[in-house]
Protein backbone atom coordinates (compact mmCIF):
# COMPACT_ATOMS: atom_id res chain seq x y z
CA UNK A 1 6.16 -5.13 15.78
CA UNK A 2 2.49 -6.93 15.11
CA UNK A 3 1.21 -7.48 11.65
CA UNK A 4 -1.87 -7.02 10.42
CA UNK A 5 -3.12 -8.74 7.25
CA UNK A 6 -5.10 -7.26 4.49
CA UNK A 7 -8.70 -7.42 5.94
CA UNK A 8 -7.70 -6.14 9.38
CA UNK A 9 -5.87 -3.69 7.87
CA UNK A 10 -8.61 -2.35 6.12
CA UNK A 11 -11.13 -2.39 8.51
CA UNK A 12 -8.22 -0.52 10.98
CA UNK A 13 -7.75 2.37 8.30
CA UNK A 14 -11.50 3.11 8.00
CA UNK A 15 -11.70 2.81 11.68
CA UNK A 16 -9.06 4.92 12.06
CA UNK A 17 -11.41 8.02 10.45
CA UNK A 18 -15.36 6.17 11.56
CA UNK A 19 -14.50 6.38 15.02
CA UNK A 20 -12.60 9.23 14.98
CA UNK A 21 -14.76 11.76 13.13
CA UNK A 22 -17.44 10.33 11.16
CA UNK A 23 -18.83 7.01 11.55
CA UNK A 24 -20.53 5.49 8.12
CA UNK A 25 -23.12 2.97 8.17
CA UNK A 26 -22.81 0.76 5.56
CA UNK A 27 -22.74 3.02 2.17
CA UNK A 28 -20.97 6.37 2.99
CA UNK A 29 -17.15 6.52 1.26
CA UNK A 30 -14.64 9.09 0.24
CA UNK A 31 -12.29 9.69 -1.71
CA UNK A 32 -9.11 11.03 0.54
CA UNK A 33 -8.44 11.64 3.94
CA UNK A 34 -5.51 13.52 5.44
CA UNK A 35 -4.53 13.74 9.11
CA UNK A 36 -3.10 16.29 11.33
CA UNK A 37 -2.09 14.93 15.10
CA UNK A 38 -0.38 17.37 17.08
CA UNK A 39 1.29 16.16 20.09
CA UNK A 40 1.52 17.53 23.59
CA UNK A 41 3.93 14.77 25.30
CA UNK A 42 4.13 11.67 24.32
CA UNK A 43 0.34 10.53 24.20
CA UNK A 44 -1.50 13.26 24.48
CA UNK A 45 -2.49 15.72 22.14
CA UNK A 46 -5.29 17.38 19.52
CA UNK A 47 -6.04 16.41 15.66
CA UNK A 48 -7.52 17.75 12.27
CA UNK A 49 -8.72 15.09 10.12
CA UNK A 50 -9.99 15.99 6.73
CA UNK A 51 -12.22 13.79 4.15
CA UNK A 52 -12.38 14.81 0.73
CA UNK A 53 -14.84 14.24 -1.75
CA UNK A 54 -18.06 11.99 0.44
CA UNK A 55 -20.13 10.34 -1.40
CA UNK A 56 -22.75 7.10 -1.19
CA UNK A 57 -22.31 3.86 -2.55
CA UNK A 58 -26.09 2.85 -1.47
CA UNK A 59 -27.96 0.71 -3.82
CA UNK A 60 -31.26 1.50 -3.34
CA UNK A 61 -33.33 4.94 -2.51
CA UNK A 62 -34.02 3.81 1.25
CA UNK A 63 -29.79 3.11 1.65
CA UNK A 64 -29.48 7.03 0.21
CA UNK A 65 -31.81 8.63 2.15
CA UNK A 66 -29.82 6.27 5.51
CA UNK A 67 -26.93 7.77 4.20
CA UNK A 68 -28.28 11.28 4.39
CA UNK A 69 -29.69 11.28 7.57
CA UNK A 70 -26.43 9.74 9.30
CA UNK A 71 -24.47 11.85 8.00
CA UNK A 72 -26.39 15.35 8.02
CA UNK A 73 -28.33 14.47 11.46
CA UNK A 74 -26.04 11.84 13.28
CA UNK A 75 -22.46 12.96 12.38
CA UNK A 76 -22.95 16.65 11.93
CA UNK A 77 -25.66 17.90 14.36
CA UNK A 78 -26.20 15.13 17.19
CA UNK A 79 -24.95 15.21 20.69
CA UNK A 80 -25.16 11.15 20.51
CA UNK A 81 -21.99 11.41 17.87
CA UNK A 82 -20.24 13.66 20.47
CA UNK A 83 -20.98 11.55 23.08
CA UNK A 84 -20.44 8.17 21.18
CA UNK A 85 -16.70 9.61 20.04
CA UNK A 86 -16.14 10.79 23.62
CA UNK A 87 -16.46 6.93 24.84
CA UNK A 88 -13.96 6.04 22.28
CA UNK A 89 -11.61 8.29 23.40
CA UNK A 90 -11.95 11.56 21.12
CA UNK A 91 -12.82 14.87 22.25
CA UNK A 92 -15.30 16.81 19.13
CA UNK A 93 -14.07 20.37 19.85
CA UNK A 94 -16.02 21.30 16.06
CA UNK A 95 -17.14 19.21 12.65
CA UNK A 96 -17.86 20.75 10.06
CA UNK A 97 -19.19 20.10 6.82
CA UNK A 98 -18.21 22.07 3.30
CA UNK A 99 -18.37 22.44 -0.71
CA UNK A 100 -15.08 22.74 -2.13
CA UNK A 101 -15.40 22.70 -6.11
CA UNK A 102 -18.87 21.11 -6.05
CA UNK A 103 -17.26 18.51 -3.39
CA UNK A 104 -18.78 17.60 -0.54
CA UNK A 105 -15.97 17.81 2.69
CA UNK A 106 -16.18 16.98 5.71
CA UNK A 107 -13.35 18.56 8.83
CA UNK A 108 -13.57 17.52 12.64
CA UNK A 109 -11.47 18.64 15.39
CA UNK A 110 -10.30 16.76 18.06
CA UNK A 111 -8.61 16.56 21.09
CA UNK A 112 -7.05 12.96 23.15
CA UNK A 113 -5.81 11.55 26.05
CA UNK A 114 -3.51 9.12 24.17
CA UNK A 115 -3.34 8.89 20.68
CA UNK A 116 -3.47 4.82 20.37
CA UNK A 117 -7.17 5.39 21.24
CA UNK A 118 -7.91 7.82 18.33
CA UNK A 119 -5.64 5.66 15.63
CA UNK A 120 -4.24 2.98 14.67
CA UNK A 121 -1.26 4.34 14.98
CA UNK A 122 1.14 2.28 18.14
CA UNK A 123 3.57 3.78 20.43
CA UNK A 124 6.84 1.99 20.94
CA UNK A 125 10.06 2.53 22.70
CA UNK A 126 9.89 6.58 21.17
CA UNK A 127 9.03 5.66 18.50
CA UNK A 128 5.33 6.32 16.22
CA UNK A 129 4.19 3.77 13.43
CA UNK A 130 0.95 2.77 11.75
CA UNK A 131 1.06 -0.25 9.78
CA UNK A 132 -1.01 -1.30 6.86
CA UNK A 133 -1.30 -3.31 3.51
CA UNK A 134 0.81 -3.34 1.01
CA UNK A 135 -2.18 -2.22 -1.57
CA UNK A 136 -3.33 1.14 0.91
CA UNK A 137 -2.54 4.02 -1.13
CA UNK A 138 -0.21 6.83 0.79
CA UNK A 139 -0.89 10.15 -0.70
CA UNK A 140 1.72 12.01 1.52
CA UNK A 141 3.33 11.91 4.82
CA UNK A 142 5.94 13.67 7.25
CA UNK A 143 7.17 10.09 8.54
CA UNK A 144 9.59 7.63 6.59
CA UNK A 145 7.33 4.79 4.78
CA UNK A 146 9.18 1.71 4.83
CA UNK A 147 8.54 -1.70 3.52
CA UNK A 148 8.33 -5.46 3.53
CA UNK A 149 7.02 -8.21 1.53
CA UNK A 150 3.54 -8.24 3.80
CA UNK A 151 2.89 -4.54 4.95
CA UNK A 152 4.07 -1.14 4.81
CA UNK A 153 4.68 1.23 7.70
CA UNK A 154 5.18 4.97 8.29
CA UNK A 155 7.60 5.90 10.81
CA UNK A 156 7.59 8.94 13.07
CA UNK A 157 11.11 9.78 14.96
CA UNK A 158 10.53 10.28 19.13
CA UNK A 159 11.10 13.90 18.61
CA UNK A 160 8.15 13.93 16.10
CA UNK A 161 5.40 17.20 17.44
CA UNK A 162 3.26 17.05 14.79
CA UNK A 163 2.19 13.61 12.63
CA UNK A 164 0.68 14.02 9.24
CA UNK A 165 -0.15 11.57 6.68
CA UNK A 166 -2.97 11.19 3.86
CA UNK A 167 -4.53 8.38 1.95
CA UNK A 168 -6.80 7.87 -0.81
CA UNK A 169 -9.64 5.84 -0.02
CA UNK A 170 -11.57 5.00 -3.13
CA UNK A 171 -10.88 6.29 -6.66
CA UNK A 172 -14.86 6.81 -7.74
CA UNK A 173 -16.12 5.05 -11.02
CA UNK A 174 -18.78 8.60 -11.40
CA UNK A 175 -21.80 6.20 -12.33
CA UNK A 176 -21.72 4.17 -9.31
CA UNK A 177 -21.04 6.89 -6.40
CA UNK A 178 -23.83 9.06 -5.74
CA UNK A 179 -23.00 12.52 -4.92
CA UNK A 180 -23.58 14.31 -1.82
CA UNK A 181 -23.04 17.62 -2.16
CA UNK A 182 -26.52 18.69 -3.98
CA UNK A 183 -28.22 17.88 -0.37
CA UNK A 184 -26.06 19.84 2.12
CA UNK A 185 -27.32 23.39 2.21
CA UNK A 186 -24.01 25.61 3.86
């Protein structure tokens, strides 16, 4: 099965939610996501994913207000994201933004044709796995986590309907992360 080493593992696991759901230019983090992939066959099927706690990282006032308008205009009102996620293989059925103890969430629902377009998760003899570094943080998962001295993996069994697994993202130092959640009006 292929390895992946640290930096294209990373840049895999934030894939895995940017072009899924929400895609982040630059500055935009969180602190967890959790996924939901419920299979219909082997390939096909429909998702929740779920990002806790958004926030920017942005430097200066012009990055913030960048970050604000991708993700209150672009992710959660345009018909480019739909079609843009569409191309990549992910059908928006609904997104959704939403405070949850003065956090700012964020919820999209999807359906797809296979589901090695919509993760990074690979498909092999029955068998469902996403691989990553040893240092990504599993929060929780219905598959087995194994590992090995480079990478980790969760394992789904073939008779698997419904995948779940969440991470943590970034653990937030509060005076570096700006908050989003005073500038989305419900």
């Amino acid at each position: 099965m292929p390895h992946r080493n640290k930096k294209e593992t990373e840049l895999k696991t934030l894939t895995i939610f940017l072009t899924s759901v929400f895609i982040f230019s630059g500055c935009l983090t969180f602190h967890r996501i959790s996924y939901k992939l419920n299979l219909d066959g082997e390939l096909k099927g429909n998702g929740i994913i779920t990002v806790y706690d958004i926030r920017s990282d942005a430097e200066t006032e012009s990055e913030f207000e960048e970050d604000k308008l991708t993700l209150f205009n672009y992710i959660l009102d345009s018909e480019n994201f739909l079609n843009d996620m569409r191309y990549e293989g992910k059908i928006i059925l609904s997104r959704e933004l939403f405070k949850e103890d003065n956090l700012l969430n964020g919820r999209a629902e999807f359906n797809f044709n296979d589901i090695r377009d919509v993760e990074a998760i690979s498909y092999e003899d029955g068998f469902y796995f996403l691989t990553m570094d040893l240092q990504d943080s599993i929060h929780s998962t219905n598959g087995e986590v194994v590992y090995s001295d480079d990478y980790k993996r969760i394992i789904w069994g073939k008779d698997v309907k419904t995948i779940e697994f969440e991470m943590i993202s970034t653990d937030y130092d509060d005076m570096y992360y700006r908050d989003l959640a005073p500038f989305y009006e419900e």
